[in-house]
Protein backbone atom coordinates (compact mmCIF):
# COMPACT_ATOMS: atom_id res chain seq x y z
CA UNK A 1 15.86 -10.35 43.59
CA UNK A 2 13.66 -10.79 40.70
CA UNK A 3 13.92 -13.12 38.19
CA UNK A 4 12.09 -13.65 34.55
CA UNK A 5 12.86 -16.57 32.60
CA UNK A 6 11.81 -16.51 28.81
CA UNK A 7 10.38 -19.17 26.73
CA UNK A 8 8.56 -19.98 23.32
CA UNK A 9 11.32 -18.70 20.40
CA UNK A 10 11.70 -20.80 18.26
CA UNK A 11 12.09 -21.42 14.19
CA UNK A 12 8.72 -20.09 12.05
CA UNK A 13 8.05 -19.25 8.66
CA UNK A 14 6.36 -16.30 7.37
CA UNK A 15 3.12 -15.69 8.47
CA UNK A 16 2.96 -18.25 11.41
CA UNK A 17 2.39 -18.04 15.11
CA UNK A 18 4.52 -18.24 18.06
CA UNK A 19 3.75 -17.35 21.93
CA UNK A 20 6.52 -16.03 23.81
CA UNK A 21 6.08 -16.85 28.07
CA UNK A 22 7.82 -14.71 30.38
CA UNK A 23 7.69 -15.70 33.97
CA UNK A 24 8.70 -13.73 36.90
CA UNK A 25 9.84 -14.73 40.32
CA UNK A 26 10.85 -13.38 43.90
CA UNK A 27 9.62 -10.07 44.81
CA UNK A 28 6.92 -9.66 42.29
CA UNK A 29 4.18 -7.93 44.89
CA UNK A 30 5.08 -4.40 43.46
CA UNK A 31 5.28 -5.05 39.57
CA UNK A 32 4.59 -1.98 37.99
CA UNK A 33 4.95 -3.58 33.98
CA UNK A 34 5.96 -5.75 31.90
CA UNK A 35 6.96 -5.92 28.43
CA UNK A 36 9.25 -7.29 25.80
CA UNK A 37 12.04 -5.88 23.82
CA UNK A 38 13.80 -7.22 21.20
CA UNK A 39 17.11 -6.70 19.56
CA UNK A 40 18.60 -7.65 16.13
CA UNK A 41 23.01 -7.59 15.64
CA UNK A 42 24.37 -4.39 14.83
CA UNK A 43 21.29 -2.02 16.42
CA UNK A 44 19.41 -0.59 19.77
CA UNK A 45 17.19 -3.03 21.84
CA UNK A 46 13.77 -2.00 20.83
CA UNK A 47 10.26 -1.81 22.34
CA UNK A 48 7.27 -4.38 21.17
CA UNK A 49 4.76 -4.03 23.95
CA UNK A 50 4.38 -3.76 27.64
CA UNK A 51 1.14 -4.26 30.15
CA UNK A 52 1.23 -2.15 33.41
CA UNK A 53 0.78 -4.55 35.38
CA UNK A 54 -2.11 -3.63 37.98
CA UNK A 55 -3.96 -1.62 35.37
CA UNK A 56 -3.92 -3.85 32.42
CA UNK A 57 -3.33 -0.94 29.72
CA UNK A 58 -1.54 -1.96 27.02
CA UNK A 59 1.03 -0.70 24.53
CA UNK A 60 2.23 -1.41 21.25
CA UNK A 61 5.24 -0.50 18.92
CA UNK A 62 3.68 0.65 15.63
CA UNK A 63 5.12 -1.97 13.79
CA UNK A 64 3.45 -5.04 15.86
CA UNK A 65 0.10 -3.30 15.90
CA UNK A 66 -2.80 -5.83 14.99
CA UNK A 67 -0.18 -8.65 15.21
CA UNK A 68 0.96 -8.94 18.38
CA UNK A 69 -1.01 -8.90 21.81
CA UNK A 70 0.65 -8.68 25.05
CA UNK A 71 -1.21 -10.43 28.18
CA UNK A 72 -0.23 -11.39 32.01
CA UNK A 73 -1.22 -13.78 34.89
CA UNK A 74 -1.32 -12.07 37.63
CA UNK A 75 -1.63 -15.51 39.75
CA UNK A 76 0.99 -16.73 37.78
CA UNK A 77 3.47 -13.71 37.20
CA UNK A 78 4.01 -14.60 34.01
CA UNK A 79 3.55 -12.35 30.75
CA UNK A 80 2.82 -13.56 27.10
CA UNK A 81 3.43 -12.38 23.75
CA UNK A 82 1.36 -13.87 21.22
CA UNK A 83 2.86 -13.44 18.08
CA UNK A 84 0.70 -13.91 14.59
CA UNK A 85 1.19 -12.96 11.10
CA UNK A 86 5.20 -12.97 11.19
CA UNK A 87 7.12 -11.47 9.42
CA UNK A 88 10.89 -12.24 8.13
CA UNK A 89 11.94 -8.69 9.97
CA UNK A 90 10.67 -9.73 13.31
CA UNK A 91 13.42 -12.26 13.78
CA UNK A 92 15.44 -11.00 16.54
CA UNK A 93 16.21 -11.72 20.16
CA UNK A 94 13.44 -11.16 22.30
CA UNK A 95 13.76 -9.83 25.93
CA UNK A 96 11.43 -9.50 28.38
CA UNK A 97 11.44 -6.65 30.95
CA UNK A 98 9.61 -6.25 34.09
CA UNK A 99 9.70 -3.14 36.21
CA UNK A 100 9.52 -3.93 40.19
CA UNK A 101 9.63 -1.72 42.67
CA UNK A 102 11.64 1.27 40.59
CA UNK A 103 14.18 -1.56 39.44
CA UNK A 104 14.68 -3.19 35.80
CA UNK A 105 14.97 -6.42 35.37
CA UNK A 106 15.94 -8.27 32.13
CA UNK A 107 15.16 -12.12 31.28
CA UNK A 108 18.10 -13.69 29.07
CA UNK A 109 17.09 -13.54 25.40
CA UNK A 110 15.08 -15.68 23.52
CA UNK A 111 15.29 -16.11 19.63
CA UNK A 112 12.62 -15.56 17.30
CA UNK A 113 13.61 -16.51 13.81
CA UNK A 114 11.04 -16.04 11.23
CA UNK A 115 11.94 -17.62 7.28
CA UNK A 116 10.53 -16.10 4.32
């Protein structure tokens, strides 16, 4: 059973930094990607970016482009999500998804809340 556990949210006004850490456990040998989601009351779950994991290609929701990068560990499992230049619409929950062996897996939520 894999597990990711989430950390780095936090409270950040406009245009700062944060770096989101996404760490994966048991049964990781076969991770095809990772990437993070996140998801704001009242609407869909929505992608940000994902690595495949063996490969290293990268991709990017349009509206994180040039603001975000995605990167992984492989001796560590773990995934981050550097985030610069924020903006008061990226607060949300963010979620971090790994794909293992033909099985999703979902981390717990952590909260990004950006002030203007």
């Amino acid at each position: 059973q894999v597990q990711l556990v989430e950390s780095g949210g936090g409270l950040v006004q406009a245009g700062g930094s944060l770096r989101l850490s996404c760490a994966a456990s048991g049964g990781t040998f076969s991770t095809y990607t990772m990437g993070w989601f996140r998801q704001t009351p009242g609407k869909e779950r929505e992608f940000v970016a994902l690595v495949y994991w063996s490969s290293g290609t990268i991709r990017y929701a349009d509206s994180v482009k040039g603001r975000f990068t995605i990167s992984r560990d492989k001796n560590k499992n773990t995934s981050y999500l550097q985030m610069n230049s924020l903006k008061p619409e990226d607060t949300a929950v963010y979620y971090c998804k790994a794909v293992v062996a033909g099985t999703e897996y979902w981390g717990q939520g952590t909260q990004v809340t950006v002030s203007s």
